[in-house]
PDB file of N, CA and C in Angstrom:
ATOM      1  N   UNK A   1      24.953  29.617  23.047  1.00  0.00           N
ATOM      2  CA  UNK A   1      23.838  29.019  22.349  1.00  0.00           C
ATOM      3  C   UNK A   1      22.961  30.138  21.786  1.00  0.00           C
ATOM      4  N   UNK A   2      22.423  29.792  20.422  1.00  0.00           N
ATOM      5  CA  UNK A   2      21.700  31.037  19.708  1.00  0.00           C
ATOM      6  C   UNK A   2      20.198  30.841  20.253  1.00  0.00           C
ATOM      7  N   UNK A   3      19.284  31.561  19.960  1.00  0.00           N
ATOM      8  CA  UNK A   3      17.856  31.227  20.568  1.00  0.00           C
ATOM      9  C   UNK A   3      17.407  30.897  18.931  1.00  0.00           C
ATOM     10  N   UNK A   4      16.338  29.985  18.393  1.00  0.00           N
ATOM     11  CA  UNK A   4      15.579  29.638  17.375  1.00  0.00           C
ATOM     12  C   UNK A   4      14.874  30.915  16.795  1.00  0.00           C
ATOM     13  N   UNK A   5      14.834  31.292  15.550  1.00  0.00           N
ATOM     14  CA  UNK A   5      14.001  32.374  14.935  1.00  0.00           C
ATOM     15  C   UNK A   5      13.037  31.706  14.653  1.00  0.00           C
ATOM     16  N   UNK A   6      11.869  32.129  15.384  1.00  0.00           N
ATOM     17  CA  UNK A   6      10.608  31.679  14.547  1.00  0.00           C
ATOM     18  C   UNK A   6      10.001  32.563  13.702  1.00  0.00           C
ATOM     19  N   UNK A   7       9.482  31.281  12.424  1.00  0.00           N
ATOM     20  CA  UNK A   7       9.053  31.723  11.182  1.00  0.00           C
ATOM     21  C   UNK A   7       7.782  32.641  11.520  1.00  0.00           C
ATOM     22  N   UNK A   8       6.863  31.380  12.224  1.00  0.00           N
ATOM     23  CA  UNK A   8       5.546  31.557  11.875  1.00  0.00           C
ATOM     24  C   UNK A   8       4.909  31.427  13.947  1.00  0.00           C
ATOM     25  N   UNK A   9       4.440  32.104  13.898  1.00  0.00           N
ATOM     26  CA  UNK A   9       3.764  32.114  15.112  1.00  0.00           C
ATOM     27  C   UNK A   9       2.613  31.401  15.409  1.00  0.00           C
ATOM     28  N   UNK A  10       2.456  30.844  16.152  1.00  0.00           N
ATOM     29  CA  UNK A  10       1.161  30.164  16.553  1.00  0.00           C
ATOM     30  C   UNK A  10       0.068  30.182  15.904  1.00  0.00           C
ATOM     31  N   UNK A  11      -0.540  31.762  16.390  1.00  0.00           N
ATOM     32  CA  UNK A  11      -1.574  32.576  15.873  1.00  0.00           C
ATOM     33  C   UNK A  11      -1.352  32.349  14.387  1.00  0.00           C
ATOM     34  N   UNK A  12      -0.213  32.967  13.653  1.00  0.00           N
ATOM     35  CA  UNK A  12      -0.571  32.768  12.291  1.00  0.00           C
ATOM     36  C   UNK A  12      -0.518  31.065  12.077  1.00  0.00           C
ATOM     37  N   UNK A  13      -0.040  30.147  12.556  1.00  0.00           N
ATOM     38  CA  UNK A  13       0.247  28.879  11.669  1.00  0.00           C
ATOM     39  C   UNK A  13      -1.285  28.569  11.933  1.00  0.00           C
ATOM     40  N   UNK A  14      -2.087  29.079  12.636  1.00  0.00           N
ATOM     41  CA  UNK A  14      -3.646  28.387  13.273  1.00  0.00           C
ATOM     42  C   UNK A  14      -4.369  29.564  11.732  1.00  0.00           C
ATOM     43  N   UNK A  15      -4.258  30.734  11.591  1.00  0.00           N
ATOM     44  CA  UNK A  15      -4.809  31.605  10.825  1.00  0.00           C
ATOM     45  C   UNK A  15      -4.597  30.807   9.356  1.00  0.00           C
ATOM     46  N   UNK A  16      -3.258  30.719   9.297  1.00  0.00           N
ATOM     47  CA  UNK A  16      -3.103  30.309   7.697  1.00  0.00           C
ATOM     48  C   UNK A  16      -3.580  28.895   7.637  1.00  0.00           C
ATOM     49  N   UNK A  17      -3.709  27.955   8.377  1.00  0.00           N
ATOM     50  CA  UNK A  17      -3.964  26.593   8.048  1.00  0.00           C
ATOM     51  C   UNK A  17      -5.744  26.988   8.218  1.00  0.00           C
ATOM     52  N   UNK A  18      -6.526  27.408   9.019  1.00  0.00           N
ATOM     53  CA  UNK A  18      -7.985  27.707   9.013  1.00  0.00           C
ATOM     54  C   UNK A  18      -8.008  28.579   7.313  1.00  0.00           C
ATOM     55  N   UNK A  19      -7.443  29.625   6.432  1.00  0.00           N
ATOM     56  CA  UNK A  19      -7.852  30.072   5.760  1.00  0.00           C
ATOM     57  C   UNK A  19      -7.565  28.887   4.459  1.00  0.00           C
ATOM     58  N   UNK A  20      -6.271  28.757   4.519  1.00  0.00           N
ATOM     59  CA  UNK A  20      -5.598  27.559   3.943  1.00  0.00           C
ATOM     60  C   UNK A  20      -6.951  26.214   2.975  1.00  0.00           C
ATOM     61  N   UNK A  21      -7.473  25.411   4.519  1.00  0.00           N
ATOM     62  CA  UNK A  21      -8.406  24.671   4.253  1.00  0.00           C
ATOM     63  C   UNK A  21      -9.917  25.104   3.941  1.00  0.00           C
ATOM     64  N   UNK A  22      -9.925  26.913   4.226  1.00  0.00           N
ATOM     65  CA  UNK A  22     -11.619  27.153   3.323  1.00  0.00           C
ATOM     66  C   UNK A  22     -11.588  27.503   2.550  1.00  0.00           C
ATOM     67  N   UNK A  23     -10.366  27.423   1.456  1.00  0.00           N
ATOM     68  CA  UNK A  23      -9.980  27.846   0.359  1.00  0.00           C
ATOM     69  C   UNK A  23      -8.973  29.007  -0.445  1.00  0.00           C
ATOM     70  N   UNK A  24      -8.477  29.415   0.882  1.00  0.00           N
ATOM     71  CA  UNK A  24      -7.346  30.573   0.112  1.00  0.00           C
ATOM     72  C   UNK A  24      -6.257  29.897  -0.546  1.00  0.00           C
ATOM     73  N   UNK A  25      -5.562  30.520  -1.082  1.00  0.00           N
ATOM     74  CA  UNK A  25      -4.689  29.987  -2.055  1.00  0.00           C
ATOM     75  C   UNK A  25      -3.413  30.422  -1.637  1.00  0.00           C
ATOM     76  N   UNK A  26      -2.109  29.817  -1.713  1.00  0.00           N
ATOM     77  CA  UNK A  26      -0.969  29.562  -1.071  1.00  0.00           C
ATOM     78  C   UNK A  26      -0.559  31.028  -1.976  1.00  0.00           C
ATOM     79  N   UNK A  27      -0.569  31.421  -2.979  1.00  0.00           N
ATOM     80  CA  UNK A  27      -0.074  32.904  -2.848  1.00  0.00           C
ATOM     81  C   UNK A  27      -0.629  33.834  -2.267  1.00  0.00           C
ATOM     82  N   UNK A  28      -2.248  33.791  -2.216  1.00  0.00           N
ATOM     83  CA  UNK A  28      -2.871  35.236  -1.168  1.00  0.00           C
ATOM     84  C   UNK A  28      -2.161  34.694   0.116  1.00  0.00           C
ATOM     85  N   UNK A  29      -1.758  33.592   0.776  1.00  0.00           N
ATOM     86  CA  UNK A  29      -1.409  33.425   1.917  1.00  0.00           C
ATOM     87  C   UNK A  29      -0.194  34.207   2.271  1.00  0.00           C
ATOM     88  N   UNK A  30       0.838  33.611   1.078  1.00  0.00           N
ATOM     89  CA  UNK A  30       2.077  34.651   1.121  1.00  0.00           C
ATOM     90  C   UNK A  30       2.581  35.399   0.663  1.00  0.00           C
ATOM     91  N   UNK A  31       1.616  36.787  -0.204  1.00  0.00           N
ATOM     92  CA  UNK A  31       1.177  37.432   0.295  1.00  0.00           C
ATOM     93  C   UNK A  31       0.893  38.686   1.525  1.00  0.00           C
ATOM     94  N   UNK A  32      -0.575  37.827   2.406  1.00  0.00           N
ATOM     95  CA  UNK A  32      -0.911  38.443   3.076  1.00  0.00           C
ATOM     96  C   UNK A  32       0.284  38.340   4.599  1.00  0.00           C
ATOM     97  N   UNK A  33       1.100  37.218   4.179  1.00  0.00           N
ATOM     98  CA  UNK A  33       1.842  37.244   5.436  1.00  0.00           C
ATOM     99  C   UNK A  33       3.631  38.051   5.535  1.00  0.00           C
ATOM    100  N   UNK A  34       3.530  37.909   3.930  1.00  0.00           N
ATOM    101  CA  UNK A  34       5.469  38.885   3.526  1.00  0.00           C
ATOM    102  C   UNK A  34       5.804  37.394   3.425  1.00  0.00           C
ATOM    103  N   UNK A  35       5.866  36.421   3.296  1.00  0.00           N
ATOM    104  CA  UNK A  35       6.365  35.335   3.134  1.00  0.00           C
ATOM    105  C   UNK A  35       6.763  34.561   1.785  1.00  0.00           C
ATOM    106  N   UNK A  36       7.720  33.406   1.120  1.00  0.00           N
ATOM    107  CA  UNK A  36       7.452  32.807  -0.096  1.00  0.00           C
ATOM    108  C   UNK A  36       6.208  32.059   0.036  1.00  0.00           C
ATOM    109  N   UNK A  37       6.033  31.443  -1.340  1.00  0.00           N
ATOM    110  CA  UNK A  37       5.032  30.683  -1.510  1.00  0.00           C
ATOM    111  C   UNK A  37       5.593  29.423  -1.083  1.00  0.00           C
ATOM    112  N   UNK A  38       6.681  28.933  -1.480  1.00  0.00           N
ATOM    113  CA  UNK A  38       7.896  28.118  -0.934  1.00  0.00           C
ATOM    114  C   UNK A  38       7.648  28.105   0.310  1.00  0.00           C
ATOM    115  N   UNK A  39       8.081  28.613   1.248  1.00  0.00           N
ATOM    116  CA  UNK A  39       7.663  28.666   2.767  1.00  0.00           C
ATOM    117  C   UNK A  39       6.012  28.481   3.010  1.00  0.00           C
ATOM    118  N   UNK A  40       5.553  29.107   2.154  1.00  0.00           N
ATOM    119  CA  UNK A  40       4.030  28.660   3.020  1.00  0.00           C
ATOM    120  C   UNK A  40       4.022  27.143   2.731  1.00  0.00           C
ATOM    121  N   UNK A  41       4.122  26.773   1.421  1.00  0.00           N
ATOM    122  CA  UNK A  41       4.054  25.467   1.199  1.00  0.00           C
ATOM    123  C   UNK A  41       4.841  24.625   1.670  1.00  0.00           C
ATOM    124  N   UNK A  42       5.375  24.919   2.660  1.00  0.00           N
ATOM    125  CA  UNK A  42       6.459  23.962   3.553  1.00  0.00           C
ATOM    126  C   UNK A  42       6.042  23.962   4.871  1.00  0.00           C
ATOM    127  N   UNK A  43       5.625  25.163   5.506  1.00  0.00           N
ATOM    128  CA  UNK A  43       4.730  25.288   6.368  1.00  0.00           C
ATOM    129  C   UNK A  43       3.471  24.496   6.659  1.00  0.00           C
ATOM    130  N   UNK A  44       2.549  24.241   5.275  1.00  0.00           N
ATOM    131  CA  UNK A  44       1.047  23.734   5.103  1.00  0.00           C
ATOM    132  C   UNK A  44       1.329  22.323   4.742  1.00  0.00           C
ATOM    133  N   UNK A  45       2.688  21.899   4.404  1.00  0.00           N
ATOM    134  CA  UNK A  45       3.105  20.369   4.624  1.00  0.00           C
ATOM    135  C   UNK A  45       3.342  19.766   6.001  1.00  0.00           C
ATOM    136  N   UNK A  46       3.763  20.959   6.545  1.00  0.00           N
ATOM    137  CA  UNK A  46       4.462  20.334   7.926  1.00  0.00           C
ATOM    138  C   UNK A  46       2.751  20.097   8.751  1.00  0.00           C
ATOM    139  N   UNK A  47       2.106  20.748   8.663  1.00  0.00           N
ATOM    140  CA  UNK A  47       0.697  20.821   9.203  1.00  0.00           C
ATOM    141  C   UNK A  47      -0.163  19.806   8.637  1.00  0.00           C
ATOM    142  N   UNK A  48       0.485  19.136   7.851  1.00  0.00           N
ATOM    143  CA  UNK A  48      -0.341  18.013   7.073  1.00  0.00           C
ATOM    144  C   UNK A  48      -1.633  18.238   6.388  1.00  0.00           C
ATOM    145  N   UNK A  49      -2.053  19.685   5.968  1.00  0.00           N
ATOM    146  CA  UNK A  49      -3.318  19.943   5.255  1.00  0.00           C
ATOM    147  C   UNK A  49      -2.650  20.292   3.875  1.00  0.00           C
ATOM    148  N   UNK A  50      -1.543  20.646   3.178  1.00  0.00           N
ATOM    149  CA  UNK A  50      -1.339  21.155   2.101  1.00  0.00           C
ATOM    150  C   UNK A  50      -1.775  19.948   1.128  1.00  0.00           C
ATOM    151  N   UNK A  51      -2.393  19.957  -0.387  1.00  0.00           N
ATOM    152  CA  UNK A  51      -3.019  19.431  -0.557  1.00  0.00           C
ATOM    153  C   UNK A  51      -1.756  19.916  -2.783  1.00  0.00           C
ATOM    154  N   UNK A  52      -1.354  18.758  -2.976  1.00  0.00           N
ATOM    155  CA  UNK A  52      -0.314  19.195  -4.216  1.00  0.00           C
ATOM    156  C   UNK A  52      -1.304  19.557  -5.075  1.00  0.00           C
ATOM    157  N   UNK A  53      -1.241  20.465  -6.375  1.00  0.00           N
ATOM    158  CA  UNK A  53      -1.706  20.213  -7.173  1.00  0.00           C
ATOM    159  C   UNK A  53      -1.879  18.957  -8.394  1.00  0.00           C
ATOM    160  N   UNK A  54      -2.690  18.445  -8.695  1.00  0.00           N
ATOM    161  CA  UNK A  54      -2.874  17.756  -9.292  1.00  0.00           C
ATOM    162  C   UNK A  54      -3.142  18.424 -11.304  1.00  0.00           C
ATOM    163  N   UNK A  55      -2.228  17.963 -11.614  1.00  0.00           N
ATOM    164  CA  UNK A  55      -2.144  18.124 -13.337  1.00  0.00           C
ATOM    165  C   UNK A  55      -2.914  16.644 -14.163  1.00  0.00           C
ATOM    166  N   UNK A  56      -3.712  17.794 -15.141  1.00  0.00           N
ATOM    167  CA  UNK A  56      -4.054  16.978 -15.948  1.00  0.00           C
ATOM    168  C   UNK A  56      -3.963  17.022 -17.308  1.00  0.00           C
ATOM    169  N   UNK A  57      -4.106  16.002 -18.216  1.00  0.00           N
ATOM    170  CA  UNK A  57      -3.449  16.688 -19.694  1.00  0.00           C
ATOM    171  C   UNK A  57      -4.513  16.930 -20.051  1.00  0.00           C
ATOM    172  N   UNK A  58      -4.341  17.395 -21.596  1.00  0.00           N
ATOM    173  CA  UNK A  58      -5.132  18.333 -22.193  1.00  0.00           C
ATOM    174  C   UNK A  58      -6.634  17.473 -22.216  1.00  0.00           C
ATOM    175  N   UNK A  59      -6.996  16.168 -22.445  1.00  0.00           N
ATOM    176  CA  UNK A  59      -7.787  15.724 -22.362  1.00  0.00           C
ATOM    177  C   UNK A  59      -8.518  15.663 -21.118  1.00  0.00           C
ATOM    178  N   UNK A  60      -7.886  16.123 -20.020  1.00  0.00           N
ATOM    179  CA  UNK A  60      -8.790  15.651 -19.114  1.00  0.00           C
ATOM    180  C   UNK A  60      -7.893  14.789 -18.182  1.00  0.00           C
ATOM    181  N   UNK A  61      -7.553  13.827 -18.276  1.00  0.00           N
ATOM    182  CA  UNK A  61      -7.033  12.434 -18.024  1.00  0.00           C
ATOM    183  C   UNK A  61      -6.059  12.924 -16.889  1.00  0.00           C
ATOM    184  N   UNK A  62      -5.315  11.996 -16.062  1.00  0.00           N
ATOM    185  CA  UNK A  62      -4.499  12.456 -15.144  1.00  0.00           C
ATOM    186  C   UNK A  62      -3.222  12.004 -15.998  1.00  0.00           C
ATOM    187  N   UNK A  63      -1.868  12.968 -15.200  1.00  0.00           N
ATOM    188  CA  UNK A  63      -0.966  12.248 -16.011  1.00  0.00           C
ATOM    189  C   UNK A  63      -0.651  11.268 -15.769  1.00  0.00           C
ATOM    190  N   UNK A  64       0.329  10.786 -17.024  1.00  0.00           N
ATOM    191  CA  UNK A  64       0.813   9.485 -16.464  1.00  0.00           C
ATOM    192  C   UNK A  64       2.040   9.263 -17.001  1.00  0.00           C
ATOM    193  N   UNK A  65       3.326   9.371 -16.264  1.00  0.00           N
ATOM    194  CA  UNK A  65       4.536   9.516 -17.189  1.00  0.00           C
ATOM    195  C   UNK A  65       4.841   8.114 -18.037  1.00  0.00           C
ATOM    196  N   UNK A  66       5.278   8.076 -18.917  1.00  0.00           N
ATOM    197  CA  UNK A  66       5.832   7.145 -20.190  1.00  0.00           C
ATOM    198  C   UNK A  66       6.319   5.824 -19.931  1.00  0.00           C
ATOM    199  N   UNK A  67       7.404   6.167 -18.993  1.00  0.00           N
ATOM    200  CA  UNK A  67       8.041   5.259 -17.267  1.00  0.00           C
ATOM    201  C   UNK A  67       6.827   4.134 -16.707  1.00  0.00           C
ATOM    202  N   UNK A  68       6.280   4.624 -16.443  1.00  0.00           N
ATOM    203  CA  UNK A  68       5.041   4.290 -15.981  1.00  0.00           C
ATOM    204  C   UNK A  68       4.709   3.129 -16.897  1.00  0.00           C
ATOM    205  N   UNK A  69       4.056   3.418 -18.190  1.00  0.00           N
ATOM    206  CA  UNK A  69       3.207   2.809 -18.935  1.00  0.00           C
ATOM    207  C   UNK A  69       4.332   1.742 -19.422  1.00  0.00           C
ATOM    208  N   UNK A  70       5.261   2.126 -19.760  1.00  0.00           N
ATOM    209  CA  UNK A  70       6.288   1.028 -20.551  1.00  0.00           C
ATOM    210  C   UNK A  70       6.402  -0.226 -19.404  1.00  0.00           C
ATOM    211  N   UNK A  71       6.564   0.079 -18.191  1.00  0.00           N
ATOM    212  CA  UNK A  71       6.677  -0.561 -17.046  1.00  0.00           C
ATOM    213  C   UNK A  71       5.409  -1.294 -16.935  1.00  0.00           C
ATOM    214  N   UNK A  72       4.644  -1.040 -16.910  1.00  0.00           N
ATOM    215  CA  UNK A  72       3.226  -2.051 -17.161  1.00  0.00           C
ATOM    216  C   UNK A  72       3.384  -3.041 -17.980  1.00  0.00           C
ATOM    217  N   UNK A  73       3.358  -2.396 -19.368  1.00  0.00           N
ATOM    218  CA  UNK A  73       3.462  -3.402 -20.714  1.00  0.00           C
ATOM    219  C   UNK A  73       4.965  -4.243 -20.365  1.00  0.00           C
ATOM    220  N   UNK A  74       5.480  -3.819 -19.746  1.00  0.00           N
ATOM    221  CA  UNK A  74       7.076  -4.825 -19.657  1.00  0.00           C
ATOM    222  C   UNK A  74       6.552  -5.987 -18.714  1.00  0.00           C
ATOM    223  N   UNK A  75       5.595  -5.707 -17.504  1.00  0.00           N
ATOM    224  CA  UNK A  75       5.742  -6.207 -16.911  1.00  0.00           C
ATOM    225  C   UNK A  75       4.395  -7.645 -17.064  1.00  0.00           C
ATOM    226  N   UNK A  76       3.363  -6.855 -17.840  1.00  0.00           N
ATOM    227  CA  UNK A  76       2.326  -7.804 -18.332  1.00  0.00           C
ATOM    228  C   UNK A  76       2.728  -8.169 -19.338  1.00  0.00           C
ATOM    229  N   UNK A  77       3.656  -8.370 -20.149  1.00  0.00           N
ATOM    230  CA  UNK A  77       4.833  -9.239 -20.994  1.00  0.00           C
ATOM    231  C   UNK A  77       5.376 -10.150 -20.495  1.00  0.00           C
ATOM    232  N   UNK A  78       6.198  -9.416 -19.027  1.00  0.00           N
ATOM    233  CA  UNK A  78       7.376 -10.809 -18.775  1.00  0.00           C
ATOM    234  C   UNK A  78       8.246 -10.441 -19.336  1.00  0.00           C
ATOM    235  N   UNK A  79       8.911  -9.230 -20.006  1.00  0.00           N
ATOM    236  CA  UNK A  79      10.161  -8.523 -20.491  1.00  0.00           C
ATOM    237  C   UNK A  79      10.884  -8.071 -18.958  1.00  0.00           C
ATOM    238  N   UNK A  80      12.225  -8.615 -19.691  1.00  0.00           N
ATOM    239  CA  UNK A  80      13.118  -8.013 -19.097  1.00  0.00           C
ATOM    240  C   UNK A  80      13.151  -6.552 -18.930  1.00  0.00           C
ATOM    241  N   UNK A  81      14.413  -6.243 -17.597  1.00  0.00           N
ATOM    242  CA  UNK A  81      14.728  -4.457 -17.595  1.00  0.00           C
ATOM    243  C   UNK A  81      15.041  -4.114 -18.855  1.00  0.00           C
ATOM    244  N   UNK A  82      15.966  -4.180 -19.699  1.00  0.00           N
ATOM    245  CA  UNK A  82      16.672  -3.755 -20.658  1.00  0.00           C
ATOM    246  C   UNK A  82      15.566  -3.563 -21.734  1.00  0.00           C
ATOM    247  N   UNK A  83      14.841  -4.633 -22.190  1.00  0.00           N
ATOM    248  CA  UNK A  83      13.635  -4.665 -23.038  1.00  0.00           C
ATOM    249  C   UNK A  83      12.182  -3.724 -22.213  1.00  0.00           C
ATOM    250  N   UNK A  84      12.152  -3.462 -21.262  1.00  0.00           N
ATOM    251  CA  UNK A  84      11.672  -2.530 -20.456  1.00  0.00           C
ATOM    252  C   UNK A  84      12.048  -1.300 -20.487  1.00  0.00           C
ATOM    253  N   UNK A  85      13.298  -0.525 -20.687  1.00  0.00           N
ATOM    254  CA  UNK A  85      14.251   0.500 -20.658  1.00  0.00           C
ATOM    255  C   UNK A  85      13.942   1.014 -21.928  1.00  0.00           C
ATOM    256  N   UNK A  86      13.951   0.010 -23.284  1.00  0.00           N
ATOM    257  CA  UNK A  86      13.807   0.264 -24.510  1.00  0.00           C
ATOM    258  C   UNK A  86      12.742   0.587 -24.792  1.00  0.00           C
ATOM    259  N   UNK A  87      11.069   0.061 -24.283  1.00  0.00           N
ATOM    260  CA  UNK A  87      10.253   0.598 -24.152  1.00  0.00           C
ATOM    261  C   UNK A  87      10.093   2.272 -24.507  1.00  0.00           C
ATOM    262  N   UNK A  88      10.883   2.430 -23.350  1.00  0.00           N
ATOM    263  CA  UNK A  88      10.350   3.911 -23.192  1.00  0.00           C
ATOM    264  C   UNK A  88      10.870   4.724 -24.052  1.00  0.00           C
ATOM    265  N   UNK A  89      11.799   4.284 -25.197  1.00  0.00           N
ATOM    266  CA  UNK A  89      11.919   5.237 -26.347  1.00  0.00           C
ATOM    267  C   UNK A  89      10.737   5.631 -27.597  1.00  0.00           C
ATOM    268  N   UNK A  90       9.724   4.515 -27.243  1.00  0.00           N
ATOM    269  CA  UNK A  90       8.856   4.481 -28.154  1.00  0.00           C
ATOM    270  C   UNK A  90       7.665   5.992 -27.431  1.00  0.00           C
ATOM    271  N   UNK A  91       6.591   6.310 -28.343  1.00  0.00           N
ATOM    272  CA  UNK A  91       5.748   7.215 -28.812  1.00  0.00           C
ATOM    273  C   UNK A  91       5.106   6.924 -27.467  1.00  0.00           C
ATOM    274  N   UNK A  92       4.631   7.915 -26.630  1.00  0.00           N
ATOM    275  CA  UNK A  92       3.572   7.912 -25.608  1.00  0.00           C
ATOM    276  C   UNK A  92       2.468   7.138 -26.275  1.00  0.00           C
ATOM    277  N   UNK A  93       1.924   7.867 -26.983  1.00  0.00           N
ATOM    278  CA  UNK A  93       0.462   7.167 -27.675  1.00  0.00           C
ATOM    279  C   UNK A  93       0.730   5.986 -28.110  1.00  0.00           C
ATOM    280  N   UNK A  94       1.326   5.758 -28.559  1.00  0.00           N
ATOM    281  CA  UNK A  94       1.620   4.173 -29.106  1.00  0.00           C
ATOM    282  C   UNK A  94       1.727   3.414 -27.938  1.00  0.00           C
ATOM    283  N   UNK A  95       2.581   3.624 -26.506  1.00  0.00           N
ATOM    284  CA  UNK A  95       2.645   2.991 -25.584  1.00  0.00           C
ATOM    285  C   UNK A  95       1.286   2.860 -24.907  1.00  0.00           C
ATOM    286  N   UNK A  96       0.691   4.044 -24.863  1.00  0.00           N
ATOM    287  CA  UNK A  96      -1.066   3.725 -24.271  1.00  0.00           C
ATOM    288  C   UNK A  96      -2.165   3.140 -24.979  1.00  0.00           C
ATOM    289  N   UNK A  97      -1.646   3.062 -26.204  1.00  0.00           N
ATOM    290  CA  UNK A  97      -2.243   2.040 -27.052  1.00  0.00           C
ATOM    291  C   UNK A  97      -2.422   0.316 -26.562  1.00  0.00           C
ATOM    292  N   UNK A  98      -0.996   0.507 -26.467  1.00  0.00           N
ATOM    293  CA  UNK A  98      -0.453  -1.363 -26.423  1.00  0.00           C
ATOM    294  C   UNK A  98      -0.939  -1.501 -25.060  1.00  0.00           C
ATOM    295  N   UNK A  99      -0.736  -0.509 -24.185  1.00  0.00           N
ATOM    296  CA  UNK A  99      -1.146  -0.300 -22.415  1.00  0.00           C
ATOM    297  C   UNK A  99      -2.586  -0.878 -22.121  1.00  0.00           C
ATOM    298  N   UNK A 100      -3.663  -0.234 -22.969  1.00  0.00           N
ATOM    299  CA  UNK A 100      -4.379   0.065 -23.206  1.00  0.00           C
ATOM    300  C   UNK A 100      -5.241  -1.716 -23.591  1.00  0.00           C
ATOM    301  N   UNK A 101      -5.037  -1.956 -24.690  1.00  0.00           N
ATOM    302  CA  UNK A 101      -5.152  -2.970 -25.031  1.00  0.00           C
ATOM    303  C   UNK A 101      -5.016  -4.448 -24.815  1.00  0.00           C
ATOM    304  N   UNK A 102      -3.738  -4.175 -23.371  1.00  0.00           N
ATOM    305  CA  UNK A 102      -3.657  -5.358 -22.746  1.00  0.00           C
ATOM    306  C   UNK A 102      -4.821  -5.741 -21.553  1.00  0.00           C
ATOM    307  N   UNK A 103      -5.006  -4.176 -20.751  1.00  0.00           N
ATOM    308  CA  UNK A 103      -5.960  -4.202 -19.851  1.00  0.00           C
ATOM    309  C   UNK A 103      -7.316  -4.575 -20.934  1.00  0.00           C
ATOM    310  N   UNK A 104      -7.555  -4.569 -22.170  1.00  0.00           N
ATOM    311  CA  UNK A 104      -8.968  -4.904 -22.257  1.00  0.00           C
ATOM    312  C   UNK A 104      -8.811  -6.938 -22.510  1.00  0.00           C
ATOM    313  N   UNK A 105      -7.827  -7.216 -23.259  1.00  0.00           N
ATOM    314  CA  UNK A 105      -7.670  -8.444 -23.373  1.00  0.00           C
ATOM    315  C   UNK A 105      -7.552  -8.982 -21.513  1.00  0.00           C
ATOM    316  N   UNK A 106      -7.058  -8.342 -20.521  1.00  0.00           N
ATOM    317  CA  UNK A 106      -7.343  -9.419 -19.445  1.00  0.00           C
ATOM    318  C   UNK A 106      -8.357  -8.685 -18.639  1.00  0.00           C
ATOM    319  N   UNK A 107      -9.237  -8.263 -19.100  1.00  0.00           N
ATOM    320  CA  UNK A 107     -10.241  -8.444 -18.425  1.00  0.00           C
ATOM    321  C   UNK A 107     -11.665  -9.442 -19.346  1.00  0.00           C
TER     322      UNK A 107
END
């Protein structure tokens, strides 16, 4: 039987998750430890504080993939998958348009 290599030691998994949550950033972490960023961020998942980045588009707005929106309008239609599927060949903007426009008609 082999013995387990440990990654991360106690001491550091308590060090990096305390610096982690007052704001260091997952590359000074690895970094300061010889580690990937990959590994820390697998590490700071397993610890349940890693926190994803969140993207936003150029406006501001959060994203929202295309998938998404066509799937709305399909579904506040009453369209089928297939007529749902087809959706999503059409123009983002055009889809957040029609998206867009349904949420103001039901409210």
């Amino acid at each position: 039987m082999t013995a387990k290599t440990v990654n991360y030691t106690p001491e550091q998994t308590t060090k990096m998750v305390a610096d982690y949550v007052a704001g260091v950033t997952v590359e000074a972490l690895a970094t300061e430890l010889g580690k990937s960023v990959r590994s820390i961020v697998a590490k700071l998942s397993r610890e349940k504080v890693y926190k994803a980045k969140t993207y936003v588009s150029k406006t501001g707005e959060a994203v929202i993939k295309k998938d998404e929106v066509a799937d709305y309008i399909a579904q506040a239609l009453g369209l089928n998958e297939a007529d749902a599927d087809s959706l999503t060949k059409a123009n983002k903007n055009a889809l957040k348009a029609i998206a867009d426009f349904i949420k103001a008609e039901k409210t």
